[in-house]
Protein backbone atom coordinates (compact mmCIF):
# COMPACT_ATOMS: atom_id res chain seq x y z
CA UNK A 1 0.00 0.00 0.00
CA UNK A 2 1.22 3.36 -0.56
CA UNK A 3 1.06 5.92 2.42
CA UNK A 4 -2.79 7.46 0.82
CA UNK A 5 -4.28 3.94 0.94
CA UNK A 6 -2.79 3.63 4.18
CA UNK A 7 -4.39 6.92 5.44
CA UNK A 8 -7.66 6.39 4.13
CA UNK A 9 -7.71 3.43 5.64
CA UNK A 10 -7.06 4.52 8.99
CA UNK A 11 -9.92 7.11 7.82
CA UNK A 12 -12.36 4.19 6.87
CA UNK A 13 -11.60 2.35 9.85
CA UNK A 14 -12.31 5.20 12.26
CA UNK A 15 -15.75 5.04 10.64
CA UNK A 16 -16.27 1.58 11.85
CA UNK A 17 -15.54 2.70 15.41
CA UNK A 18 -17.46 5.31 15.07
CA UNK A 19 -20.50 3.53 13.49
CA UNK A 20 -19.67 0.61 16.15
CA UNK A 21 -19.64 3.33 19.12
CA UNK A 22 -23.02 4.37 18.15
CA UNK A 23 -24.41 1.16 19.49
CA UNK A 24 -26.09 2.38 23.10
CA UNK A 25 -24.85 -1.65 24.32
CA UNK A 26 -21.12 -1.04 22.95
CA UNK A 27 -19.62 -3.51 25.15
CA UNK A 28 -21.10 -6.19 23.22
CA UNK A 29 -18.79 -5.29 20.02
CA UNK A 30 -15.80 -4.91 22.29
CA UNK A 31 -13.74 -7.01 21.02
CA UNK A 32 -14.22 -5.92 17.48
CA UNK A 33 -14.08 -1.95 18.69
CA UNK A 34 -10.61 -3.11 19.95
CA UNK A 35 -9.50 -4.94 16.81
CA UNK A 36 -11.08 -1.62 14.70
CA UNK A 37 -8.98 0.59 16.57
CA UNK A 38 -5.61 -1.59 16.57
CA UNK A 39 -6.12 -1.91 12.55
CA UNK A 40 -6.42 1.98 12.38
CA UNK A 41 -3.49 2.57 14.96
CA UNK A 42 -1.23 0.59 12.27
CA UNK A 43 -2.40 2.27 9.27
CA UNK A 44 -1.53 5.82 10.79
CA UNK A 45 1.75 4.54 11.64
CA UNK A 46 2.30 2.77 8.33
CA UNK A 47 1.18 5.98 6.95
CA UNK A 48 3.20 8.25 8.90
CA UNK A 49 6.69 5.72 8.63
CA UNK A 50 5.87 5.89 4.46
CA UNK A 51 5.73 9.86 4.19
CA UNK A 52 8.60 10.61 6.93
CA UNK A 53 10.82 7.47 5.94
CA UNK A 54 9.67 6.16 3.09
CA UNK A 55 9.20 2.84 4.57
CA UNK A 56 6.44 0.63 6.46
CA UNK A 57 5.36 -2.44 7.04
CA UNK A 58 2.09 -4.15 6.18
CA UNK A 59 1.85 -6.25 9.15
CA UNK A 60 1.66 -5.15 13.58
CA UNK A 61 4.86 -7.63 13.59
CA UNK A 62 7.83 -5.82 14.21
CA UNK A 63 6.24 -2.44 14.21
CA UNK A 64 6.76 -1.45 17.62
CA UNK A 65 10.45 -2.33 17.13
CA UNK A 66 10.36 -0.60 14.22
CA UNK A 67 9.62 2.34 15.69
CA UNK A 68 11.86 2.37 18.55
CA UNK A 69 15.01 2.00 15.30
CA UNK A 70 13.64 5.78 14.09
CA UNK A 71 13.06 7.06 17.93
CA UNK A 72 9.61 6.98 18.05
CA UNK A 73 9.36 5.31 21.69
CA UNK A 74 6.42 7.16 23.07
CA UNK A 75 4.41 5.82 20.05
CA UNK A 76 6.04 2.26 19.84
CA UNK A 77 5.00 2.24 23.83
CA UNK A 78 1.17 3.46 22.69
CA UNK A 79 1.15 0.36 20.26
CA UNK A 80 2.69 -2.42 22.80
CA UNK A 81 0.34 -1.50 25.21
CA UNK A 82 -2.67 -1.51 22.77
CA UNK A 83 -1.41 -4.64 20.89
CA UNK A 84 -1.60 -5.77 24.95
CA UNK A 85 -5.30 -4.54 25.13
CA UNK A 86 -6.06 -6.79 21.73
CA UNK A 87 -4.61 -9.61 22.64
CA UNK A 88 -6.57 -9.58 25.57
CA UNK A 89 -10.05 -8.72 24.31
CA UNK A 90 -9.81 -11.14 20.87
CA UNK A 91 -8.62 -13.99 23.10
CA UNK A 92 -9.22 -13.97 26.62
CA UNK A 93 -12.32 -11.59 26.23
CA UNK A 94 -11.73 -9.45 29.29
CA UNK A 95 -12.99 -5.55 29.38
CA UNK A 96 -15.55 -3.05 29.67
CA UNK A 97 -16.35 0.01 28.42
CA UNK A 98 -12.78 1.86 30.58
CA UNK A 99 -10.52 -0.32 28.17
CA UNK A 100 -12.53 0.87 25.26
CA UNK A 101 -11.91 4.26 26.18
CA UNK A 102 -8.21 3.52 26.48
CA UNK A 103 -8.13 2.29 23.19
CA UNK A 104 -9.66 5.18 21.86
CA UNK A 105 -7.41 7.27 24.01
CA UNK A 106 -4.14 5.65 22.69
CA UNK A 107 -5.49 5.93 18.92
CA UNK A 108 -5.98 9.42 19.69
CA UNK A 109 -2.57 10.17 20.63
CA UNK A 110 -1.08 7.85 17.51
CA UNK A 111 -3.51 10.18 15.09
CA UNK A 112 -2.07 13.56 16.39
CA UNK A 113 1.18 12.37 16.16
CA UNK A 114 0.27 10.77 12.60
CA UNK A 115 -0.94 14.74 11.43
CA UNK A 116 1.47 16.80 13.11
């Protein structure tokens, strides 16, 4: 993908949340809010790593690591902890609506560091 798929995908994805959010019993699509917001966390950081660096990777492997090589440790922190929040909620189905809203938080940060 080149880095304008990668952002509108981020774009569509955010939709999904949004459109998923909507939902007054959210907590029953947690673990697909979760997933929603992980895929869109990677695409702003694939997009961001293509237009800075002219690299990316398609995959969450080796993404964090990644972005610890070009000093981007606040963000490669954001993403380990909410690849730890995934992990949790697509196989162990833990949470509630406080670890959706640290998901969201987390994406939030990626996305203004994605634009600035």
């Amino acid at each position: 993908m080149n880095a304008e798929s990668h952002l509108q995908k981020a774009r569509e994805l955010e939709g999904t949340i949004e459109f998923l959010m909507s939902d007054p019993q959210r907590e029953r699509h947690l673990a697909s809010i979760v997933e929603t917001i992980y895929g869109a966390a990677q695409h702003w950081i694939a997009y961001v790593m293509q237009t800075r660096h002219g690299i990316h990777l398609d995959t969450h492997a080796g993404m964090a690591r990644l972005l610890r090589e070009y000093g981007y440790l606040d963000i490669a922190n954001l993403f380990g902890r909410l690849d730890g929040l995934r992990v949790g909620r697509w196989y162990g189905g833990k949470g509630n609506g406080e670890v959706i809203t640290e998901c969201q938080n987390i994406l939030a940060q990626i996305r203004q560091w994605a634009v600035e």
